[in-house]
C-alpha atoms as a PDB file:
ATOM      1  CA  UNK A   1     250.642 167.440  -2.527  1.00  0.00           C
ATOM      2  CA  UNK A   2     248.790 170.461  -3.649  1.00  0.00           C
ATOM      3  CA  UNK A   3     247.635 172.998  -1.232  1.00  0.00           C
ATOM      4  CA  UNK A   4     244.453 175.355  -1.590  1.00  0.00           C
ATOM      5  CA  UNK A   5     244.426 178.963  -0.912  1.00  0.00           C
ATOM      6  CA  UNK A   6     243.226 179.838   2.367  1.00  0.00           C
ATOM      7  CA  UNK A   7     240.822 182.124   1.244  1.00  0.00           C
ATOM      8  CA  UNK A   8     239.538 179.203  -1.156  1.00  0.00           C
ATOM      9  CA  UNK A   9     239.097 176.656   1.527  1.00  0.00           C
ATOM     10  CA  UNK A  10     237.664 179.695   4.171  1.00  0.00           C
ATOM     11  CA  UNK A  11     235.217 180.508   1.549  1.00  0.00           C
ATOM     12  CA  UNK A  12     234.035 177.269   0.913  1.00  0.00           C
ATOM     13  CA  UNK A  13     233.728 175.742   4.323  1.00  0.00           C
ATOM     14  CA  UNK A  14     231.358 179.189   5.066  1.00  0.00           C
ATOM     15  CA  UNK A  15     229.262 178.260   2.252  1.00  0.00           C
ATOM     16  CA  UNK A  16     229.085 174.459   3.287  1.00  0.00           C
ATOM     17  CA  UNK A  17     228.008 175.635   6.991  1.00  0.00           C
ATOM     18  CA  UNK A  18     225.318 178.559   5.399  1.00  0.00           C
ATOM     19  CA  UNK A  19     224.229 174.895   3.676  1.00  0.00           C
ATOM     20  CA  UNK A  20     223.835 172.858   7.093  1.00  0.00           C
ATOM     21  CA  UNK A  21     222.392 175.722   9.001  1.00  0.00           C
ATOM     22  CA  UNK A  22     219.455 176.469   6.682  1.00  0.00           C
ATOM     23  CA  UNK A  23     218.930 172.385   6.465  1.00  0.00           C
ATOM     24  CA  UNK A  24     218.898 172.251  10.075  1.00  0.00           C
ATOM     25  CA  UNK A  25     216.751 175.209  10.602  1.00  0.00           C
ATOM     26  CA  UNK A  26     214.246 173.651   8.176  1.00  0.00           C
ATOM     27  CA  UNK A  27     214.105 170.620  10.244  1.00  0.00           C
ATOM     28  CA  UNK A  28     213.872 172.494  13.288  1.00  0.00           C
ATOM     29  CA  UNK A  29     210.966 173.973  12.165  1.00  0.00           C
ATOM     30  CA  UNK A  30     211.893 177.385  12.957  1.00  0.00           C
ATOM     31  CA  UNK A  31     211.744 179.345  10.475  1.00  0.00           C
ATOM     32  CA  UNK A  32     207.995 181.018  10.336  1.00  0.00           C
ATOM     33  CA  UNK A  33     206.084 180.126   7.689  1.00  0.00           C
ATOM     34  CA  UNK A  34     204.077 177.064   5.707  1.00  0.00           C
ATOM     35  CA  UNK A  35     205.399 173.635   6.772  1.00  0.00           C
ATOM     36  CA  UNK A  36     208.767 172.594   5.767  1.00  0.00           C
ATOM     37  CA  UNK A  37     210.040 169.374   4.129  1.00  0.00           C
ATOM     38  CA  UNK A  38     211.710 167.410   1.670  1.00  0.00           C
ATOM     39  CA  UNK A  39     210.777 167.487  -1.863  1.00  0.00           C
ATOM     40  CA  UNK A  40     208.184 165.214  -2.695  1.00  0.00           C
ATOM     41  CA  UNK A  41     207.547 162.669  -5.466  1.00  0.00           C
ATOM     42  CA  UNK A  42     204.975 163.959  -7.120  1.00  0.00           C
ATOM     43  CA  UNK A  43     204.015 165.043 -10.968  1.00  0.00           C
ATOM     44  CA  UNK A  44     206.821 166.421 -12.994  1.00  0.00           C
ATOM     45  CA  UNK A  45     205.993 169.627 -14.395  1.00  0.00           C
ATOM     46  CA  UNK A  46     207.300 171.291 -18.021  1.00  0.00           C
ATOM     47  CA  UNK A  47     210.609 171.529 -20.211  1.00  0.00           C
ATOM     48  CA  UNK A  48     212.791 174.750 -21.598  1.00  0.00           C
ATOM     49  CA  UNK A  49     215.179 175.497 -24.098  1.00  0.00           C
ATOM     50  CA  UNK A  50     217.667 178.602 -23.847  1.00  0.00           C
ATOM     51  CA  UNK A  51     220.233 180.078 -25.461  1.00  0.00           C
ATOM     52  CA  UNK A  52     223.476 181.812 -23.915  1.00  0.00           C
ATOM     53  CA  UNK A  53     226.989 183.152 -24.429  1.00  0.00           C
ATOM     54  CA  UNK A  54     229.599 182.903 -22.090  1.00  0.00           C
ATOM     55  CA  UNK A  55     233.150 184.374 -21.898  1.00  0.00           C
ATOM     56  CA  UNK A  56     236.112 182.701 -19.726  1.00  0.00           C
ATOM     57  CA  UNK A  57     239.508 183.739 -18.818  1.00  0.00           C
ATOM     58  CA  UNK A  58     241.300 180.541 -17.200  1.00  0.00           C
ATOM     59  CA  UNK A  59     244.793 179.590 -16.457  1.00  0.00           C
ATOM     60  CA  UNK A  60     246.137 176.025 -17.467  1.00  0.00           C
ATOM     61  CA  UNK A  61     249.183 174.394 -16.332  1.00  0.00           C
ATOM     62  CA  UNK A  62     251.441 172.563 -18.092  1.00  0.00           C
ATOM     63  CA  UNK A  63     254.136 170.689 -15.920  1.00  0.00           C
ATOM     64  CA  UNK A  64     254.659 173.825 -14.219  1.00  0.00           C
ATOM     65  CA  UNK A  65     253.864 176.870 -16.282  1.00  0.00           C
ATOM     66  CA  UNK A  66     250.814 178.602 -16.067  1.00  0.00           C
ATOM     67  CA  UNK A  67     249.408 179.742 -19.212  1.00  0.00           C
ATOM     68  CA  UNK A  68     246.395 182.076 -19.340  1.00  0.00           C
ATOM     69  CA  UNK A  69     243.274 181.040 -21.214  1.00  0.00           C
ATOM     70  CA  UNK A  70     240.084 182.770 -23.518  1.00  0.00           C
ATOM     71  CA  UNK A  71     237.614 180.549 -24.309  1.00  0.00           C
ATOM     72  CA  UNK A  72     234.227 181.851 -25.647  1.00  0.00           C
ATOM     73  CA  UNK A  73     231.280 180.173 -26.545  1.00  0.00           C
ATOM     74  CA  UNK A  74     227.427 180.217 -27.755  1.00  0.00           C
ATOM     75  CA  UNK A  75     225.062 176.950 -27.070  1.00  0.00           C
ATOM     76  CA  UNK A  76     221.463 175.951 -27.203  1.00  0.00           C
ATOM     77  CA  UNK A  77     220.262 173.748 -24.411  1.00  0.00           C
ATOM     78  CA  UNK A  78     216.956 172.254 -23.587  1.00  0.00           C
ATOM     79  CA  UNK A  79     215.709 170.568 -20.137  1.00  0.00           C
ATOM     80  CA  UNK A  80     213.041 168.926 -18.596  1.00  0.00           C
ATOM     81  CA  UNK A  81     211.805 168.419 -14.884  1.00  0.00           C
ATOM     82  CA  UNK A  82     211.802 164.160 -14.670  1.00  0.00           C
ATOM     83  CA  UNK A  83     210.467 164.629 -11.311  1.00  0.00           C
ATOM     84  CA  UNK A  84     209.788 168.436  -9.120  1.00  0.00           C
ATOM     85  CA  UNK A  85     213.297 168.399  -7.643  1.00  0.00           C
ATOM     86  CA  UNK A  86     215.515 166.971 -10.384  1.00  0.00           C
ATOM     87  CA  UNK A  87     216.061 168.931 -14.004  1.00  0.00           C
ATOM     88  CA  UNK A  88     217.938 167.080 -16.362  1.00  0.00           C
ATOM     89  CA  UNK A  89     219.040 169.186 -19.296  1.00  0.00           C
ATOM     90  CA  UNK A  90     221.268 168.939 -22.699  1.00  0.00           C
ATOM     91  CA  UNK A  91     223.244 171.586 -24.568  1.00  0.00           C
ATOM     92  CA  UNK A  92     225.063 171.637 -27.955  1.00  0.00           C
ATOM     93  CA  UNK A  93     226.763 174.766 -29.708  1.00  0.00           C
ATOM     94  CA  UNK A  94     229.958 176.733 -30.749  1.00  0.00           C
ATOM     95  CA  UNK A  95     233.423 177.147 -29.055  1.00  0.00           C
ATOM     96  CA  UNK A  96     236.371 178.923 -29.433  1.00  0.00           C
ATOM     97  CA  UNK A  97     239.932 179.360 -27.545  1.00  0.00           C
ATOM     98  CA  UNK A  98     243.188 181.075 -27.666  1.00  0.00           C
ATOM     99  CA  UNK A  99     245.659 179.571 -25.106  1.00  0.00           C
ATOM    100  CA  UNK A 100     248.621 181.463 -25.239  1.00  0.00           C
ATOM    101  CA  UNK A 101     249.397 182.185 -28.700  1.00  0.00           C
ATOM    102  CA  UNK A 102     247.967 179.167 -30.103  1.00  0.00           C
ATOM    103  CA  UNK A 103     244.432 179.823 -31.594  1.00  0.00           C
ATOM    104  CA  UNK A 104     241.563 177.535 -32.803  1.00  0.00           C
ATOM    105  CA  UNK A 105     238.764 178.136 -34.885  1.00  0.00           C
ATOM    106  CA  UNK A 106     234.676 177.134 -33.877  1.00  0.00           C
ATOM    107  CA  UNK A 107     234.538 173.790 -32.712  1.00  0.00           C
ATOM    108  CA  UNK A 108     231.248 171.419 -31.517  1.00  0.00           C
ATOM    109  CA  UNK A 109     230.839 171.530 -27.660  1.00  0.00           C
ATOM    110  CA  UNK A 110     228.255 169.524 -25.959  1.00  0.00           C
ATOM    111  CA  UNK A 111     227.380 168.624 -22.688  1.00  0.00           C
ATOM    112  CA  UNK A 112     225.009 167.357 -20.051  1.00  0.00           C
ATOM    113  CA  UNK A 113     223.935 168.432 -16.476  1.00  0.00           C
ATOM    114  CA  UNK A 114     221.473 167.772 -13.511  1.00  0.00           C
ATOM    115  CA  UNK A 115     220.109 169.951 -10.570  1.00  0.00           C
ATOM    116  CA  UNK A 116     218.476 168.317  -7.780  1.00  0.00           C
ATOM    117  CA  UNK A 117     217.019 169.862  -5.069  1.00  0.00           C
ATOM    118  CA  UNK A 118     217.990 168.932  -1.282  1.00  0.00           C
ATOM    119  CA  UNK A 119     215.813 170.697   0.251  1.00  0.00           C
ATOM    120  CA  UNK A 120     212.857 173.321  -0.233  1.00  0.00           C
ATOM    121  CA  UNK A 121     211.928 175.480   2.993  1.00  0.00           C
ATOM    122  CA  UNK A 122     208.177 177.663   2.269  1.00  0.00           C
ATOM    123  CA  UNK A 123     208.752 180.986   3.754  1.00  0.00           C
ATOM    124  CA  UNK A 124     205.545 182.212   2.842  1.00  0.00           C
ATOM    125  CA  UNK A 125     203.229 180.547   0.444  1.00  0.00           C
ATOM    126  CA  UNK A 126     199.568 180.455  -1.111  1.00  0.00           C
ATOM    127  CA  UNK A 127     197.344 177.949  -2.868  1.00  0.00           C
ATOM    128  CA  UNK A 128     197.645 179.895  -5.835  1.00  0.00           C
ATOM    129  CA  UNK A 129     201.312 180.664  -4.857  1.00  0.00           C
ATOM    130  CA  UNK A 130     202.912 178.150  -3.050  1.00  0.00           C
ATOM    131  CA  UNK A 131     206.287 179.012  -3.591  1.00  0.00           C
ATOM    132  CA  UNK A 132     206.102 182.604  -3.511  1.00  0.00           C
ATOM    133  CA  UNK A 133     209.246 183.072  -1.016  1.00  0.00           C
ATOM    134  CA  UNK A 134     211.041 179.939  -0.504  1.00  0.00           C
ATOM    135  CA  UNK A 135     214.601 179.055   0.115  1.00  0.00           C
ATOM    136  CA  UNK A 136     215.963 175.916  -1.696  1.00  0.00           C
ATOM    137  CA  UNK A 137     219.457 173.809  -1.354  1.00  0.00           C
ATOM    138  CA  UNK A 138     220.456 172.094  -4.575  1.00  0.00           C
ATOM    139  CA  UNK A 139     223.445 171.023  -6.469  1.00  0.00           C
ATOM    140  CA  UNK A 140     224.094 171.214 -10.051  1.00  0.00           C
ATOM    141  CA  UNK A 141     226.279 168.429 -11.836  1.00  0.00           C
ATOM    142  CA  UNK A 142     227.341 169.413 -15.417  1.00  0.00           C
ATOM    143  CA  UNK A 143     229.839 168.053 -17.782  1.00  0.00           C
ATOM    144  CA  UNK A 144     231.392 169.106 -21.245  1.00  0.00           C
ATOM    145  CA  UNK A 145     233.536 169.013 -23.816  1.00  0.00           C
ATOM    146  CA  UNK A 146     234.251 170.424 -26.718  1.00  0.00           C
ATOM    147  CA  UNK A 147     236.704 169.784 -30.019  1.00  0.00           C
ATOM    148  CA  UNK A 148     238.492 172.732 -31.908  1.00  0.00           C
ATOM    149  CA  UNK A 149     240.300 173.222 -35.241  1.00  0.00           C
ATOM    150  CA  UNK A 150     243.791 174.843 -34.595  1.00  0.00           C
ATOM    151  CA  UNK A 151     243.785 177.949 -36.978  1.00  0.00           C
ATOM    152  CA  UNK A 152     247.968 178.123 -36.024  1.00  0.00           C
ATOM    153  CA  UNK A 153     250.767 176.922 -33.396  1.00  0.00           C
ATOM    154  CA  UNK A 154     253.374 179.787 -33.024  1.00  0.00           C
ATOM    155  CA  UNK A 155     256.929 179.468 -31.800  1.00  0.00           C
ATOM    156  CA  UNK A 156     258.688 182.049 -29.900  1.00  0.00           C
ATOM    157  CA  UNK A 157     257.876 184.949 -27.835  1.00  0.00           C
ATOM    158  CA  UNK A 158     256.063 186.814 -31.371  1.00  0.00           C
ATOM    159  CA  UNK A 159     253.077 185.469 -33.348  1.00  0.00           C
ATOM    160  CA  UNK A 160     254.777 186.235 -36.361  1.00  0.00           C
ATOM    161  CA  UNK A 161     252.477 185.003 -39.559  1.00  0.00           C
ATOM    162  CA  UNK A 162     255.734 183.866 -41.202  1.00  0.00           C
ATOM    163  CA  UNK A 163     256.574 180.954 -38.044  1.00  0.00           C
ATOM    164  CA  UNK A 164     252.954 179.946 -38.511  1.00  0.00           C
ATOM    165  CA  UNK A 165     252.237 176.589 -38.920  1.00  0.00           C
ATOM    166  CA  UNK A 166     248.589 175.455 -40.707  1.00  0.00           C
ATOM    167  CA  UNK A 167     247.307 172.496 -38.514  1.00  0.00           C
ATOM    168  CA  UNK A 168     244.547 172.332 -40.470  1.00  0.00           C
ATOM    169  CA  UNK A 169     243.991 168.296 -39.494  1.00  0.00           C
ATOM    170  CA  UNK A 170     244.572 168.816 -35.852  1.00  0.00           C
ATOM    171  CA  UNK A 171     242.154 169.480 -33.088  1.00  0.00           C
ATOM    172  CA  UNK A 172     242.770 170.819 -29.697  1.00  0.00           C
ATOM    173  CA  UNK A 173     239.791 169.209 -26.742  1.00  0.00           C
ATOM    174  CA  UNK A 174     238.698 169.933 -23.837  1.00  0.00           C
ATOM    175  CA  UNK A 175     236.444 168.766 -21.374  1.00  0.00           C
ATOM    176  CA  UNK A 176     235.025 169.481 -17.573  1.00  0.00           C
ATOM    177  CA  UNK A 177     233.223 168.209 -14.891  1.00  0.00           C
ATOM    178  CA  UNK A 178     231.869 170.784 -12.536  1.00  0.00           C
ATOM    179  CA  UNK A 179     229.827 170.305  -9.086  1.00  0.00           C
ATOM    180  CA  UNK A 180     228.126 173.099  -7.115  1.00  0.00           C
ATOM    181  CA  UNK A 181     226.351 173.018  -3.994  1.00  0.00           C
ATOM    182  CA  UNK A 182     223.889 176.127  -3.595  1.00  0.00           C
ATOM    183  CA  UNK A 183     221.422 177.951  -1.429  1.00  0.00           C
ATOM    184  CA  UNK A 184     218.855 179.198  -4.036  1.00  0.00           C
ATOM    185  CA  UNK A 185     216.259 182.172  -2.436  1.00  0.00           C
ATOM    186  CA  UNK A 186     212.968 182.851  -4.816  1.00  0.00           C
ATOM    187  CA  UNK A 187     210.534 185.545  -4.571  1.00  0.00           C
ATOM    188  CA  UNK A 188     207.710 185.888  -6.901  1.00  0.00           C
ATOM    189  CA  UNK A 189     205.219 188.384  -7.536  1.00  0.00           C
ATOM    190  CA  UNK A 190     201.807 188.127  -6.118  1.00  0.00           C
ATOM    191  CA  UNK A 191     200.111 190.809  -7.447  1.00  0.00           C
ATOM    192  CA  UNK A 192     200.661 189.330 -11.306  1.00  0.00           C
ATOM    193  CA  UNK A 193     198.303 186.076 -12.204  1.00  0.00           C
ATOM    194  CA  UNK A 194     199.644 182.814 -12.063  1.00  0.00           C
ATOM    195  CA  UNK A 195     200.106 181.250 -15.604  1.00  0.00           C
ATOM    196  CA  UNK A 196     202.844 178.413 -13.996  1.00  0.00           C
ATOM    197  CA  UNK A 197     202.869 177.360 -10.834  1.00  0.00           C
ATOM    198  CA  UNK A 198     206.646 176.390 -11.326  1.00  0.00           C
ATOM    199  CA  UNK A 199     207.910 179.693 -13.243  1.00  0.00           C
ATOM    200  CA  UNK A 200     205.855 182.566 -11.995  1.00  0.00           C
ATOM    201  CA  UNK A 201     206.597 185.616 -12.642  1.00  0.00           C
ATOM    202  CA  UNK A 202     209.487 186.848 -10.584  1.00  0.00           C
ATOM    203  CA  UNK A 203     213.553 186.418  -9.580  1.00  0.00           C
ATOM    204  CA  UNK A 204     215.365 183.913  -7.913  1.00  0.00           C
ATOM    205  CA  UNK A 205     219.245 184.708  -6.540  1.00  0.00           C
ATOM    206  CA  UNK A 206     221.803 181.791  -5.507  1.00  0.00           C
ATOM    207  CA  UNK A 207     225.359 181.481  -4.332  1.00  0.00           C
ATOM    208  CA  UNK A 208     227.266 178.507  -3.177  1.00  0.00           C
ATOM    209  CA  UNK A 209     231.172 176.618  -4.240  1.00  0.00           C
ATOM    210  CA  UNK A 210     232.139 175.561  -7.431  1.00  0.00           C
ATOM    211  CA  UNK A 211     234.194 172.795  -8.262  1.00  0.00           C
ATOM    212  CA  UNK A 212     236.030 173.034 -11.810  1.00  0.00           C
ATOM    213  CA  UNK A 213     238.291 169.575 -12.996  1.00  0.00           C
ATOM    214  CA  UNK A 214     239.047 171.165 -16.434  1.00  0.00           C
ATOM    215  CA  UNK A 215     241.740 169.752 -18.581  1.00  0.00           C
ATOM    216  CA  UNK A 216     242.594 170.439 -22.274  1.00  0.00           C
ATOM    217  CA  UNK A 217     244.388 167.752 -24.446  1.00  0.00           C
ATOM    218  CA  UNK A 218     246.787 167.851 -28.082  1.00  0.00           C
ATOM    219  CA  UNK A 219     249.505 165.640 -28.390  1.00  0.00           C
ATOM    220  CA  UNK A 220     252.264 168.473 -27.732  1.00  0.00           C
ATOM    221  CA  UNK A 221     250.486 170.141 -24.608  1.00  0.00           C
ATOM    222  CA  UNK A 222     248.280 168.286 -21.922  1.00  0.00           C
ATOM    223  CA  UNK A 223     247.053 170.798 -19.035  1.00  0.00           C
ATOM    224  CA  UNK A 224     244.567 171.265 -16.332  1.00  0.00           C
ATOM    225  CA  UNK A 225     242.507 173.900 -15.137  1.00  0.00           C
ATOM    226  CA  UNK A 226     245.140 176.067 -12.312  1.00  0.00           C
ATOM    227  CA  UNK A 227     242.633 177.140  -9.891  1.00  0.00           C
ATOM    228  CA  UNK A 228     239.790 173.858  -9.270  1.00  0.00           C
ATOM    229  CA  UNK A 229     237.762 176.148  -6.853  1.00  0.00           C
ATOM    230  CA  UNK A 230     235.568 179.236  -7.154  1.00  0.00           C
ATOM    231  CA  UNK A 231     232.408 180.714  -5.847  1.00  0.00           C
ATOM    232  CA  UNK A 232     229.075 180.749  -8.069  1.00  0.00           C
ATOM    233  CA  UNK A 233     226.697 183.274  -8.061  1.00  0.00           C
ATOM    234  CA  UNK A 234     224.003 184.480 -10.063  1.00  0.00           C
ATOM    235  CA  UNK A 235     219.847 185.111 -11.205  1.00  0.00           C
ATOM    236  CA  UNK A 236     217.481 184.304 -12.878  1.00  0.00           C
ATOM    237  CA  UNK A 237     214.948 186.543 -13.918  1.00  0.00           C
ATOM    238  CA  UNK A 238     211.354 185.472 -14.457  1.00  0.00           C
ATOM    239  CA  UNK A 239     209.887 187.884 -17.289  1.00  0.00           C
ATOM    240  CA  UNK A 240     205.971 187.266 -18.530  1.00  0.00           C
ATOM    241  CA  UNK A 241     204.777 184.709 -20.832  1.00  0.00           C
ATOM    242  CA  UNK A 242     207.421 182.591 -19.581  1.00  0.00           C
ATOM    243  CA  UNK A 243     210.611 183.849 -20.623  1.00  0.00           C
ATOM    244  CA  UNK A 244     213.576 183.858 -18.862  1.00  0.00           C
ATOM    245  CA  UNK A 245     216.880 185.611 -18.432  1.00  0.00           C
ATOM    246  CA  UNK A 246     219.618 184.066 -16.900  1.00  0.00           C
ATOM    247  CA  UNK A 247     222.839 185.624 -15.167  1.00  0.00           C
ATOM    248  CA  UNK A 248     225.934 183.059 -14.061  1.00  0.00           C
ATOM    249  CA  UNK A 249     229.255 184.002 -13.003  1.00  0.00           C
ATOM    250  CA  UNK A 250     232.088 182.249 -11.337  1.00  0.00           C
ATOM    251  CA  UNK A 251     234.906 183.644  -9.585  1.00  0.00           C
ATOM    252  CA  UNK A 252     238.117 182.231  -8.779  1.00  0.00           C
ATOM    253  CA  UNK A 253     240.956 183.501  -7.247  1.00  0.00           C
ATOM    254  CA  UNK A 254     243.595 185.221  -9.258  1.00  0.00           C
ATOM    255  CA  UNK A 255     242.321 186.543 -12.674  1.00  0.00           C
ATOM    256  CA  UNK A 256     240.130 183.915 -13.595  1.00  0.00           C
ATOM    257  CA  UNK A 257     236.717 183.971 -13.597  1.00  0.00           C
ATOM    258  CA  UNK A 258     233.536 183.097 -16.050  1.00  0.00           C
ATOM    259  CA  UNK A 259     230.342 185.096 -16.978  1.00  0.00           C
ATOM    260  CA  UNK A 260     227.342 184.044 -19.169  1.00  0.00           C
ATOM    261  CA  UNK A 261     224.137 185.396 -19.799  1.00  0.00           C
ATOM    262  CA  UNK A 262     221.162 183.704 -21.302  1.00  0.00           C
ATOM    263  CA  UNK A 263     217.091 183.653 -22.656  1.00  0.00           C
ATOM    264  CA  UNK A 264     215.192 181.028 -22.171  1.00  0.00           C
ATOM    265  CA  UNK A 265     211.605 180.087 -22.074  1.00  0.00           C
ATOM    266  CA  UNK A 266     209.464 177.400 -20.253  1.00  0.00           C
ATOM    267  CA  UNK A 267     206.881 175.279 -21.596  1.00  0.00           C
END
């Protein structure tokens, strides 16, 4: 059976009770400030597309060796709010890996993903405003894969060019399925004029677990992701005109960890 590190499963039962104790302070009612509640059902506001890079360094295992991992990539995505608390969004782009001294060219990724909102607690809020500090809980659902050319498979302990084989009809894939639970806190700007009631100008910070089942499949090697649990952070930064810059980052423990940063705007 596998065991966790303790600092893992510490972390992320702190995060889970940071998650219950702002739900039942909401419900409590006492927290100062507009009246609280759940989400409700009513007209779905607006879409977005982005763009955004992100760099990994992972460790797979195979059997048991541990092998470290780069994997880069570049997408386009585009979303749209089907209802006020749930965004359901698409992405398609460009990704590349090295995993150990076997390389791959570009390859298609794709994936899809959902954030729903739990709950929404007003802080402080005006007609014109209503959101303008507010603490949210909400978990984001994503999954993706992606399928990559191998440029060469080396033997040994040297990439020497001369025990380079062309694979140039083989593909190395990968996919994952990722789950994060997180408390979301938004301030915007009340000085600025309203153009969106949903994306006003301003910058929202979150933090919460992350949940990684990554595995990466070609007929000679068949591995999964080494460390399954990490903590995400990041921002988002709401710009004028509705543009928006993103910052994500997930840390595990060890040497792995992910960054991206991304632009996007909202219609």
């Amino acid at each position: 059976m596998r065991t966790f590190p303790v600092a893992t499963v510490r972390f992320t039962a702190f995060v889970f009770a940071i998650l219950t104790l702002v739900a039942a302070t909401a419900m409590a009612g006492s927290m100062a400030g507009p009246e609280e509640g759940l989400v409700t059902l009513e007209e779905a506001e607006g879409w977005f597309v982005s763009v955004a890079y992100g760099q990994s360094d992972r460790e797979l295992r195979f059997d048991n060796r541990v092998t470290p991992v780069e994997l880069s990539r570049i997408t386009a995505a585009t979303g749209v709010d089907v209802l006020p608390f749930l965004t359901l969004r698409a992405e398609a782009g460009s990704a590349g890996m090295e995993v150990g001294l076997i390389e791959s060219s570009s390859g298609f990724e794709w994936g899809i993903g959902a954030r729903a909102a739990l709950w929404d607690f007003i802080i402080e809020g005006t007609p014109a405003l209503p959101r303008r500090h507010a603490v949210r809980v909400e978990v984001d659902v994503a999954y993706r894969e992606a399928s990559m050319k191998l440029e060469g498979v080396y033997f040994g302990t040297t990439a020497d060019p001369a025990s380079a084989l062309a694979n140039t009809d083989e593909y190395l894939k990968w996919s994952e399925l990722t789950v994060s639970p997180l408390i979301r806190y938004t301030h915007n700007r009340a000085t600025e004029s309203v153009w969106n009631r949903r994306m006003p100008t301003g910058v929202s910070a979150y933090i919460g677990p992350y949940y990684s089942d990554w595995d990466i499949d070609h007929a000679p090697l068949a591995g999964k992701g080494n460390n399954d649990f990490g903590m995400r952070l990041g921002a988002d930064l709401r710009i004028a005109n509705g543009w928006l810059v993103q910052l994500d980052a997930v840390l595990y423990d060890g040497t792995d960890d992910s960054y991206s940063i991304g632009m996007g705007y909202y219609f």
